[in-house]
C-alpha atoms as a PDB file:
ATOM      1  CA  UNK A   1      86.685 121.180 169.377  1.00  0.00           C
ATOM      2  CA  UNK A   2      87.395 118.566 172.198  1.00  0.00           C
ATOM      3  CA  UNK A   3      90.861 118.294 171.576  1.00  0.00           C
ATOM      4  CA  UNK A   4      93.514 118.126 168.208  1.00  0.00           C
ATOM      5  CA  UNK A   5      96.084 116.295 167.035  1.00  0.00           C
ATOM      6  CA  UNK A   6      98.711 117.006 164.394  1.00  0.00           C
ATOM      7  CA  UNK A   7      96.210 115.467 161.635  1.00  0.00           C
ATOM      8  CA  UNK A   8      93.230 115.203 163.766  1.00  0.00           C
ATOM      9  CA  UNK A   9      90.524 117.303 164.853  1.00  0.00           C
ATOM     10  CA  UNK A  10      88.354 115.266 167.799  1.00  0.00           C
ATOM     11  CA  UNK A  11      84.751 117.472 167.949  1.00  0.00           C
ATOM     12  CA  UNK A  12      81.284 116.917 169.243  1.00  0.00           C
ATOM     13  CA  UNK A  13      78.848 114.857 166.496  1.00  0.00           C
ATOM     14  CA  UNK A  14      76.693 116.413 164.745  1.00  0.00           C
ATOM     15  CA  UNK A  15      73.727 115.146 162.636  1.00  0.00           C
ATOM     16  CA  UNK A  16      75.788 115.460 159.095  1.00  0.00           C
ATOM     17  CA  UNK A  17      78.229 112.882 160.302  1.00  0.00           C
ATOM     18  CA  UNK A  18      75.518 110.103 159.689  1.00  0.00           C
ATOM     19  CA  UNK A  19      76.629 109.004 156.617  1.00  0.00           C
ATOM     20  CA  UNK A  20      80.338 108.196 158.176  1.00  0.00           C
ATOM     21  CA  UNK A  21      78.724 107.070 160.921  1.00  0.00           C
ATOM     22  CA  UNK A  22      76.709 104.403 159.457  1.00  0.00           C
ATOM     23  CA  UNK A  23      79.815 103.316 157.271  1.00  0.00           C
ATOM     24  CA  UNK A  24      81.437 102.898 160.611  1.00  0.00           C
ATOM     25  CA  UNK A  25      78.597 101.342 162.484  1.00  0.00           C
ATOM     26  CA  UNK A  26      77.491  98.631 159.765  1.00  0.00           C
ATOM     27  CA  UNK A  27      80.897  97.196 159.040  1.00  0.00           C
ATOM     28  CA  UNK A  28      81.622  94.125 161.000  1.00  0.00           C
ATOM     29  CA  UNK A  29      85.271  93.943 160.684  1.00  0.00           C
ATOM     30  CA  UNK A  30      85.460  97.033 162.443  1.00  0.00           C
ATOM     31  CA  UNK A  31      83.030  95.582 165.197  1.00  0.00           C
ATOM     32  CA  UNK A  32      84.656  92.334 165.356  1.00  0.00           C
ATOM     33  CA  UNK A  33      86.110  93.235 168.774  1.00  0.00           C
ATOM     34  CA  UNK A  34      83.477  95.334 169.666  1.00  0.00           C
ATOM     35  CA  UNK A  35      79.927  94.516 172.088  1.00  0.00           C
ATOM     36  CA  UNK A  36      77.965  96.285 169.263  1.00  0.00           C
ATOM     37  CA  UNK A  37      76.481  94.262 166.147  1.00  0.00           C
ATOM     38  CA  UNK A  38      76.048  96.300 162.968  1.00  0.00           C
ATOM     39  CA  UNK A  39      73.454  98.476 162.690  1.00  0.00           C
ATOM     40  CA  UNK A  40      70.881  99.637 159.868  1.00  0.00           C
ATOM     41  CA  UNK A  41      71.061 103.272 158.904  1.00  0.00           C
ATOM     42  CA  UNK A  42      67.596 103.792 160.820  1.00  0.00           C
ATOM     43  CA  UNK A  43      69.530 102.570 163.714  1.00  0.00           C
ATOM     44  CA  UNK A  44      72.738 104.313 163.576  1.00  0.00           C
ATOM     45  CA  UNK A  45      70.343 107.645 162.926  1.00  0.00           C
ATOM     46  CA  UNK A  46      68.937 107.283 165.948  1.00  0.00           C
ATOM     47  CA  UNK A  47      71.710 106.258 168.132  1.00  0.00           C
ATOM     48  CA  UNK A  48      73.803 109.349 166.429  1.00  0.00           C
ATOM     49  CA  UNK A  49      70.883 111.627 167.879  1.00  0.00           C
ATOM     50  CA  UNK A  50      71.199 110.185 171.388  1.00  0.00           C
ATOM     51  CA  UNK A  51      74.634 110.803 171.843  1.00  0.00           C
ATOM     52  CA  UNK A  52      74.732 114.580 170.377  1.00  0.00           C
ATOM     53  CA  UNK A  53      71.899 114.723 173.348  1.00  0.00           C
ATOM     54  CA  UNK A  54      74.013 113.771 175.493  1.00  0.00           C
ATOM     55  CA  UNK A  55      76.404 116.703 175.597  1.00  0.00           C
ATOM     56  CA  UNK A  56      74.189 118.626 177.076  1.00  0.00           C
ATOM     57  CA  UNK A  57      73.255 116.179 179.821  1.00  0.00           C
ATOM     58  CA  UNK A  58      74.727 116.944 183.417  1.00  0.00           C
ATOM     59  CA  UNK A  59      74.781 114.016 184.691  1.00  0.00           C
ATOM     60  CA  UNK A  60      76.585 112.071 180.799  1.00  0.00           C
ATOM     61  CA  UNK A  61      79.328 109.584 181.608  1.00  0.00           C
ATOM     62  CA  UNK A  62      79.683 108.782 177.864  1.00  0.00           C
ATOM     63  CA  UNK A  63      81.399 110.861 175.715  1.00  0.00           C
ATOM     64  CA  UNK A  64      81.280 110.006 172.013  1.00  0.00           C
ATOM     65  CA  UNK A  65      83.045 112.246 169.806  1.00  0.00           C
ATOM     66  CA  UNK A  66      84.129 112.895 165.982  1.00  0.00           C
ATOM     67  CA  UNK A  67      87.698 111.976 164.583  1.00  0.00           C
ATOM     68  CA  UNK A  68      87.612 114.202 161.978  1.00  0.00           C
ATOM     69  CA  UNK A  69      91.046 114.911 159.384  1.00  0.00           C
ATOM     70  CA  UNK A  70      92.307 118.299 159.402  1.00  0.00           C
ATOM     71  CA  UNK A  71      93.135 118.460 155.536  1.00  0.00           C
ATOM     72  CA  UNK A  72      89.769 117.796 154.520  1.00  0.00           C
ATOM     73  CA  UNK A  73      87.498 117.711 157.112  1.00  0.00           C
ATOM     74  CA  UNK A  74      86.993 113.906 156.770  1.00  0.00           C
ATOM     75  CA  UNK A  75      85.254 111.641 159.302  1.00  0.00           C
ATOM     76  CA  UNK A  76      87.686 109.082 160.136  1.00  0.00           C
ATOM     77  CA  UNK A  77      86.136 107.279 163.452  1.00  0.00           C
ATOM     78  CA  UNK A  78      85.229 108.069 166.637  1.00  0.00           C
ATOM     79  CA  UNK A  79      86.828 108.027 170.153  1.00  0.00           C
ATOM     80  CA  UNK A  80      85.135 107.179 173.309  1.00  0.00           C
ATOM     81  CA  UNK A  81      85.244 108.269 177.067  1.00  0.00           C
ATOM     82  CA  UNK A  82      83.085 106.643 179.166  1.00  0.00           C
ATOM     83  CA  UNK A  83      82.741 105.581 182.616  1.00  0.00           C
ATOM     84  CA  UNK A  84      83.328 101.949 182.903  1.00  0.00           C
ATOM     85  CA  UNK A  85      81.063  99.618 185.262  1.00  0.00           C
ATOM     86  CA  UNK A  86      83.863 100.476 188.429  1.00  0.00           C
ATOM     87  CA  UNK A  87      83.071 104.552 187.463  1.00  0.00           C
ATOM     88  CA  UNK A  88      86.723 104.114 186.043  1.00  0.00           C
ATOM     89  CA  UNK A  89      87.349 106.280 183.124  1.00  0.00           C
ATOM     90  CA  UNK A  90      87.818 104.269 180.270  1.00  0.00           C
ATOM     91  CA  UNK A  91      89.036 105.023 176.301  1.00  0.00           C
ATOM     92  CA  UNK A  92      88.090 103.734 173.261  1.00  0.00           C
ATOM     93  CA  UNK A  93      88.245 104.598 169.521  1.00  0.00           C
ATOM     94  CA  UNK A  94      87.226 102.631 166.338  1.00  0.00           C
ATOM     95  CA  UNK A  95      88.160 103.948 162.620  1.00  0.00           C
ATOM     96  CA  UNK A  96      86.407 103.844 159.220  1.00  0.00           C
ATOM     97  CA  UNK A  97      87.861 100.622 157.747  1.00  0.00           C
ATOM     98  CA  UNK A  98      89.366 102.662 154.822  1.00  0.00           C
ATOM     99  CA  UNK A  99      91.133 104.625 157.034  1.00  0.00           C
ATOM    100  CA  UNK A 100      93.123 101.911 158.516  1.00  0.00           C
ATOM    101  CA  UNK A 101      96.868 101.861 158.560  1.00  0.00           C
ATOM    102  CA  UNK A 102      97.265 105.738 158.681  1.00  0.00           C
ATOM    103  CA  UNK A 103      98.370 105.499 162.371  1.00  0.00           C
ATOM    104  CA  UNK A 104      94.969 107.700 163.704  1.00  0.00           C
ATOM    105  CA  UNK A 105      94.966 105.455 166.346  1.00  0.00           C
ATOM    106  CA  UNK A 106      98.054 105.813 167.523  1.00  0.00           C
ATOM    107  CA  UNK A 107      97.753 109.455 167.396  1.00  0.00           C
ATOM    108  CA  UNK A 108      94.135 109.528 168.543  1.00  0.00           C
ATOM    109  CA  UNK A 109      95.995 107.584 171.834  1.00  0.00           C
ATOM    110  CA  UNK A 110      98.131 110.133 172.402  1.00  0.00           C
ATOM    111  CA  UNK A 111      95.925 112.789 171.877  1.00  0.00           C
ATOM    112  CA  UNK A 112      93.553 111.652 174.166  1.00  0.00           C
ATOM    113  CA  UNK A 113      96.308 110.691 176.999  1.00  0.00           C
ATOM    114  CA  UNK A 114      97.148 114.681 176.829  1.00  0.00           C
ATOM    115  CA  UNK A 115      93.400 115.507 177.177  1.00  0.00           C
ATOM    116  CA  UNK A 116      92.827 113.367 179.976  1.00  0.00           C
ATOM    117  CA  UNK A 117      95.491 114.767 181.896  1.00  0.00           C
ATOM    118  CA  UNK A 118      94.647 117.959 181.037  1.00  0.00           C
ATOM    119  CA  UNK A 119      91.295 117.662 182.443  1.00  0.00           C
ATOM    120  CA  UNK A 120      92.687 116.340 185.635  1.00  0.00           C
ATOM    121  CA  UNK A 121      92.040 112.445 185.181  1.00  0.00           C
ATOM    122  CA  UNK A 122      94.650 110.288 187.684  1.00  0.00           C
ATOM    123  CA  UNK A 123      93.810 107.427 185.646  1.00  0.00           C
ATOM    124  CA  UNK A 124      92.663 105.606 182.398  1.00  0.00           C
ATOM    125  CA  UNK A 125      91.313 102.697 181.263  1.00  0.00           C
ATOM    126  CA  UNK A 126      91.325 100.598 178.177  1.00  0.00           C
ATOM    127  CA  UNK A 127      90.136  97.244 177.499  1.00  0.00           C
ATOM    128  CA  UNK A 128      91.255  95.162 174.172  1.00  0.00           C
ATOM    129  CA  UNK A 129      90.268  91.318 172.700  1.00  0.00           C
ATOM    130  CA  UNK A 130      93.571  89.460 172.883  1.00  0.00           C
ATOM    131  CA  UNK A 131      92.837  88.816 169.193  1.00  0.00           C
ATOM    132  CA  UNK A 132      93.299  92.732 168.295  1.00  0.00           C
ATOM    133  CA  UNK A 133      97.001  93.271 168.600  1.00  0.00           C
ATOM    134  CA  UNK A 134      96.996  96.080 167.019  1.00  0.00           C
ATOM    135  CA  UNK A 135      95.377  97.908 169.602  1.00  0.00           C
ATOM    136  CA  UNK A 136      97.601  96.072 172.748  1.00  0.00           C
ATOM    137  CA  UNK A 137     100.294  97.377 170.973  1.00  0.00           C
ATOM    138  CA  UNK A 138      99.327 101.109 171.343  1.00  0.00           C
ATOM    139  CA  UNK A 139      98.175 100.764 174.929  1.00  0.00           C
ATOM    140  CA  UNK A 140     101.593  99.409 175.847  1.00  0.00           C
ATOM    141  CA  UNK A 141     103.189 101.464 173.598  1.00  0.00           C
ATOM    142  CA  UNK A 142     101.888 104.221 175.705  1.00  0.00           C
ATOM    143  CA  UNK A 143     102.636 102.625 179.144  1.00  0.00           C
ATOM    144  CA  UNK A 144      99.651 101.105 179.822  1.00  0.00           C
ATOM    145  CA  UNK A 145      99.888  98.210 182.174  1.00  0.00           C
ATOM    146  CA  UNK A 146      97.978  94.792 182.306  1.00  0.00           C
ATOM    147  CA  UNK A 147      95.712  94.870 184.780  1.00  0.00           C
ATOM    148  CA  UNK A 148      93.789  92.107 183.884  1.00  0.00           C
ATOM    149  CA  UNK A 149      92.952  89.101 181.486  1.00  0.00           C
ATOM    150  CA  UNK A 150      89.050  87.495 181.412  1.00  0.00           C
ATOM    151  CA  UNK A 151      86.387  86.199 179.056  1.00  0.00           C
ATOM    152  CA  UNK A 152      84.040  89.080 178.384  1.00  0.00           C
ATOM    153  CA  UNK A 153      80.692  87.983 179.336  1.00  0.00           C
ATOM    154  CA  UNK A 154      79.423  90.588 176.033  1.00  0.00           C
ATOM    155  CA  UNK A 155      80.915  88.600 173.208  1.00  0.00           C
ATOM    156  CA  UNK A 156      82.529  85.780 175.270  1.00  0.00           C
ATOM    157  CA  UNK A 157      85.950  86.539 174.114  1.00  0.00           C
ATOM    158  CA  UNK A 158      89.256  86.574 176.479  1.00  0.00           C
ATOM    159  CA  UNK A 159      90.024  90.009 177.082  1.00  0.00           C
ATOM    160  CA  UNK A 160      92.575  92.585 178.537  1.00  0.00           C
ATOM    161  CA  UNK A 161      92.289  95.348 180.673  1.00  0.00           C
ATOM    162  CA  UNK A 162      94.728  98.022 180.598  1.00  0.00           C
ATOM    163  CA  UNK A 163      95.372 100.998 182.958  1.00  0.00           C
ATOM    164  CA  UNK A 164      97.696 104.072 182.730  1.00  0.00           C
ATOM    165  CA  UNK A 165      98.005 105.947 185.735  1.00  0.00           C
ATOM    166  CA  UNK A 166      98.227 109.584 184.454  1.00  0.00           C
END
């Protein structure tokens, strides 16, 4: 376990989360405001394999991991930290479209503000498609401050990047 939550269990992946995985991965509403395009189950196999190999990397700067439910054991998402292009630390998290409206996210958030600190980060990232308000509002909910607004040159949409100095 990386980390927990009240409902949440955050944990390394492991190979049986595929089928999650690929529900996550090949739905394009929840990739809308993501740089990834949907992916095939061969795909999402593969890329699933590369990240559990990357745990055991020295030198990994991205951390995938598991948003699993505590009452049932349920893949629910998964929540990112990665090193951004600057080497700042940036979060991220995307959720199985029928898990929507639960507030994970939120919680996920503020899970994964505690962690950070915990582990000694001074600062994190976050960077959010104007169009997904739902996700401003949880960065600001939890203090983040704009930073700064661009068109990403990924999908070409304007953008915000968030920082909350920890």
């Amino acid at each position: 376990m990386i980390f927990e939550t009240e409902r949440l269990t955050i944990r390394e992946l492991q190979l049986k989360d595929l089928e999650p995985f690929f529900e996550l991965e090949s739905n394009p509403l929840v990739l809308q405001y993501a740089t990834g395009e949907v992916k095939t189950l061969i795909e999402c196999n593969t890329e699933l394999k590369e990240l559990i190999d990357k745990y055991t990397d020295p030198g990994n700067d991205f951390w995938i991991y598991a948003i699993e439910r505590k009452s049932d054991k349920e893949f629910v998402g998964t929540v990112a930290l990665i090193k951004d292009e600057d080497k700042n630390d940036e979060i991220g998290y995307r959720f199985i479209q029928r898990f929507w409206g639960n507030g994970y996210a939120t919680e996920t958030c503020e899970g994964l503000i505690a962690y950070c600190k915990s582990i000694g980060m001074k600062k994190i990232i976050g960077y959010v498609v104007n169009e997904n308000v739902a996700s401003a509002k949880i960065l600001i909910r939890f203090n983040f401050q704009k930073v700064k607004e661009f068109v990403s040159e990924d999908i070409g949409l304007p953008e915000t990047k968030y920082e909350l100095i920890l």
